[in-house]
C-alpha atoms as a PDB file:
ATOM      1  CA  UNK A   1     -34.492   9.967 -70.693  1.00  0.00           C
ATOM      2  CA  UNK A   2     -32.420  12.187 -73.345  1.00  0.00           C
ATOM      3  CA  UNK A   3     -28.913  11.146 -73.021  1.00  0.00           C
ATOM      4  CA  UNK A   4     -26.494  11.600 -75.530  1.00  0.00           C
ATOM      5  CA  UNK A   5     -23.233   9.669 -76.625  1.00  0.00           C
ATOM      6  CA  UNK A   6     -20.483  11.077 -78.734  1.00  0.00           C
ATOM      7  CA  UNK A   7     -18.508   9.034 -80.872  1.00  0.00           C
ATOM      8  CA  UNK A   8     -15.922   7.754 -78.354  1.00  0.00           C
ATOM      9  CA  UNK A   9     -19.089   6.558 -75.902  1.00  0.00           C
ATOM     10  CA  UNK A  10     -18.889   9.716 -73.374  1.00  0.00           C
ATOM     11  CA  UNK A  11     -22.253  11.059 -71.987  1.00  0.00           C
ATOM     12  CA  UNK A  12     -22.410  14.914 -72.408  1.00  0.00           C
ATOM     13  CA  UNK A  13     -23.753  17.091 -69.892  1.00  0.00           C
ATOM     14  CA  UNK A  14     -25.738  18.098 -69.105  1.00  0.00           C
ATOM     15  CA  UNK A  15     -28.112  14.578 -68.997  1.00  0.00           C
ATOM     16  CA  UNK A  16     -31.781  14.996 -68.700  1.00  0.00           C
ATOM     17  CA  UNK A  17     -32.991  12.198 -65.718  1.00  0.00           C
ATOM     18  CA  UNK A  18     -36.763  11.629 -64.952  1.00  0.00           C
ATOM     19  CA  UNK A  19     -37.991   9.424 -62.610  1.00  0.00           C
ATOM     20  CA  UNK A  20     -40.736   7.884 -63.542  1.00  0.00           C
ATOM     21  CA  UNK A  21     -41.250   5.457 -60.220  1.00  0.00           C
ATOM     22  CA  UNK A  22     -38.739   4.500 -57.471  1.00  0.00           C
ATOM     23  CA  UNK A  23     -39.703   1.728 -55.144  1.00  0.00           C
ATOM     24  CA  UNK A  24     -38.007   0.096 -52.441  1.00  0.00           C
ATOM     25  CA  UNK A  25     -37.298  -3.407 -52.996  1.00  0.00           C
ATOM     26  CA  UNK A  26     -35.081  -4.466 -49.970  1.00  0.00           C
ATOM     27  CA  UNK A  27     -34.131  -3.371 -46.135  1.00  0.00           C
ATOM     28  CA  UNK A  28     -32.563  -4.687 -43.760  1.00  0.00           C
ATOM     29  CA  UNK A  29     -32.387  -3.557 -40.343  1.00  0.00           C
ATOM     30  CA  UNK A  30     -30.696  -4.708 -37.094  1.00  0.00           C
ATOM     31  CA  UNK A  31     -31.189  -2.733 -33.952  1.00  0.00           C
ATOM     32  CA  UNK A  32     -28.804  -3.901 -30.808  1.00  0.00           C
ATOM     33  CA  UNK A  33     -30.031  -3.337 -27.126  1.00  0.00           C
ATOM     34  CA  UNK A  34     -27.856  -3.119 -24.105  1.00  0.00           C
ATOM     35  CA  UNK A  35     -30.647  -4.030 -21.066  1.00  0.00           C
ATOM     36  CA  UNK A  36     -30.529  -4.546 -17.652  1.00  0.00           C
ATOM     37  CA  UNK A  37     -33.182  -7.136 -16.426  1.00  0.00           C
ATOM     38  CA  UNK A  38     -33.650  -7.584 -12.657  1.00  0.00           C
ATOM     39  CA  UNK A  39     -29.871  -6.415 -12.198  1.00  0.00           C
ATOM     40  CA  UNK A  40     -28.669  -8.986 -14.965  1.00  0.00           C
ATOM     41  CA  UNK A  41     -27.065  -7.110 -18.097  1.00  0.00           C
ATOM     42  CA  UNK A  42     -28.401  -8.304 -21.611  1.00  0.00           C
ATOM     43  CA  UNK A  43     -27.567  -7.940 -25.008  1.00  0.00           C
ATOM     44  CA  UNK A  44     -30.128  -8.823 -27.639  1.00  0.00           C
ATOM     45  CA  UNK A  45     -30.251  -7.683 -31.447  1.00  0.00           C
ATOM     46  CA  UNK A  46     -33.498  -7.767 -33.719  1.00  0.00           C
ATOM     47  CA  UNK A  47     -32.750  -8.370 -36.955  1.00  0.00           C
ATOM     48  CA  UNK A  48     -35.166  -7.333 -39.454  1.00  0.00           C
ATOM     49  CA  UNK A  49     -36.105  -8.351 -43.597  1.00  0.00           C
ATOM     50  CA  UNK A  50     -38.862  -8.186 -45.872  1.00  0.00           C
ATOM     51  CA  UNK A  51     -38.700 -12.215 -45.234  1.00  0.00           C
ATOM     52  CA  UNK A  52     -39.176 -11.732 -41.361  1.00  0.00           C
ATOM     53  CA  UNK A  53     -37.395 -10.997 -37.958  1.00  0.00           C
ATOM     54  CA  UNK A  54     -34.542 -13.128 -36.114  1.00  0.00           C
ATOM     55  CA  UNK A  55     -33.786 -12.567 -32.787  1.00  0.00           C
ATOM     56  CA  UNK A  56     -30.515 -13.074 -30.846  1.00  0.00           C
ATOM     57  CA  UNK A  57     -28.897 -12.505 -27.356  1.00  0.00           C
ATOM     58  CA  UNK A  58     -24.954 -12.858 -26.957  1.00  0.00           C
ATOM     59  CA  UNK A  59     -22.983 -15.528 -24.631  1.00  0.00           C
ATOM     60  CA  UNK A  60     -19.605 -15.869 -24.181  1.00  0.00           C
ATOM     61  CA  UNK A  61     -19.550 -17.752 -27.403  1.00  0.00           C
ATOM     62  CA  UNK A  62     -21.145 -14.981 -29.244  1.00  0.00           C
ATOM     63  CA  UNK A  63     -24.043 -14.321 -30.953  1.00  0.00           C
ATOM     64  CA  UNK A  64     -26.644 -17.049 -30.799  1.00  0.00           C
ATOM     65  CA  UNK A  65     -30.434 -17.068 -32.213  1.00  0.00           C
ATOM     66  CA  UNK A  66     -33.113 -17.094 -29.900  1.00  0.00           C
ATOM     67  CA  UNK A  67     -35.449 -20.124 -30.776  1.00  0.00           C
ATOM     68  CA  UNK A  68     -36.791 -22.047 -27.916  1.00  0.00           C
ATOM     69  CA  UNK A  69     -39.593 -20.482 -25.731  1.00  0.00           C
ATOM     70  CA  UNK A  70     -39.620 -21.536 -22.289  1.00  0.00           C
ATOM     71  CA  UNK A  71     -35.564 -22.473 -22.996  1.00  0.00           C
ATOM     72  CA  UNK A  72     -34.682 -18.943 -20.768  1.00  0.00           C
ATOM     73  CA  UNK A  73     -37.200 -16.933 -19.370  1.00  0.00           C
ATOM     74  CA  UNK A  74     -35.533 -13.898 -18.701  1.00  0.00           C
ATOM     75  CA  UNK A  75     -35.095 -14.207 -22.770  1.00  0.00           C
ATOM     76  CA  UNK A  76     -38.881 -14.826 -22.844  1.00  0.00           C
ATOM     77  CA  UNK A  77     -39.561 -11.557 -21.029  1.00  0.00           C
ATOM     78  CA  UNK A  78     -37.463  -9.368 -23.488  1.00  0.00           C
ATOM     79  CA  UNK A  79     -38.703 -11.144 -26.803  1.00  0.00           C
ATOM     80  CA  UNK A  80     -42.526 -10.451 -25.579  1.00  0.00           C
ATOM     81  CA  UNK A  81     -41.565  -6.709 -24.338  1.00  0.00           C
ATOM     82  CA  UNK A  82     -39.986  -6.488 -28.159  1.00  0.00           C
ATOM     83  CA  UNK A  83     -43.032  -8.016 -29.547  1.00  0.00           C
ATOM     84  CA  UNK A  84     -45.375  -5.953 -27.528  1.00  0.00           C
ATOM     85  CA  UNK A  85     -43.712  -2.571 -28.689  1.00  0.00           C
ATOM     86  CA  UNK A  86     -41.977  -2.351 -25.376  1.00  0.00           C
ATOM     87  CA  UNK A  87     -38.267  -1.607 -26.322  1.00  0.00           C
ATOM     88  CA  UNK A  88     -38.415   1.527 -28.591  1.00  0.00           C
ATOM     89  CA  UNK A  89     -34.675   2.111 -30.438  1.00  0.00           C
ATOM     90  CA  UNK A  90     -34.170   6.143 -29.868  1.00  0.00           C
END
């Protein structure tokens, strides 16, 4: 990189940039879904790192994790759909 200062510590231009490598270090990614399941409406949100995926469905208290198998199975049936590559965001 050729990048000149003048004496009051100013680039000029024009500034000659190279990339020499660019990598992606971090994402983050949270994808909500409005469902219907057998004529009950959901909402569920996937939340995704590079450290791994948390999953959570809203009540009337707000946003809570899903953790417990078994605990809900209507939950059950839209984590395993997720997992399965069922729910595709568009």
């Amino acid at each position: 990189m050729d990048i000149k200062v003048d004496e009051t510590h100013e680039f000029e231009s024009p500034m000659d940039i190279q990339i020499n490598e660019s990598n992606e270090v971090w994402w983050a990614s949270t994808i909500e879904y409005d469902l219907t399941v057998n004529g009950e409406e959901w909402s569920v949100r996937v939340a995704e790192t590079p450290k791994g995926t948390d999953f959570y469905y809203f009540t009337e208290d707000g946003w809570e994790p899903f953790t417990e198998e078994g605990e809900e199975p209507i939950l059950d049936a839209i984590y395993e759909a997720w997992s399965d590559g069922e729910l595709i965001h568009e």
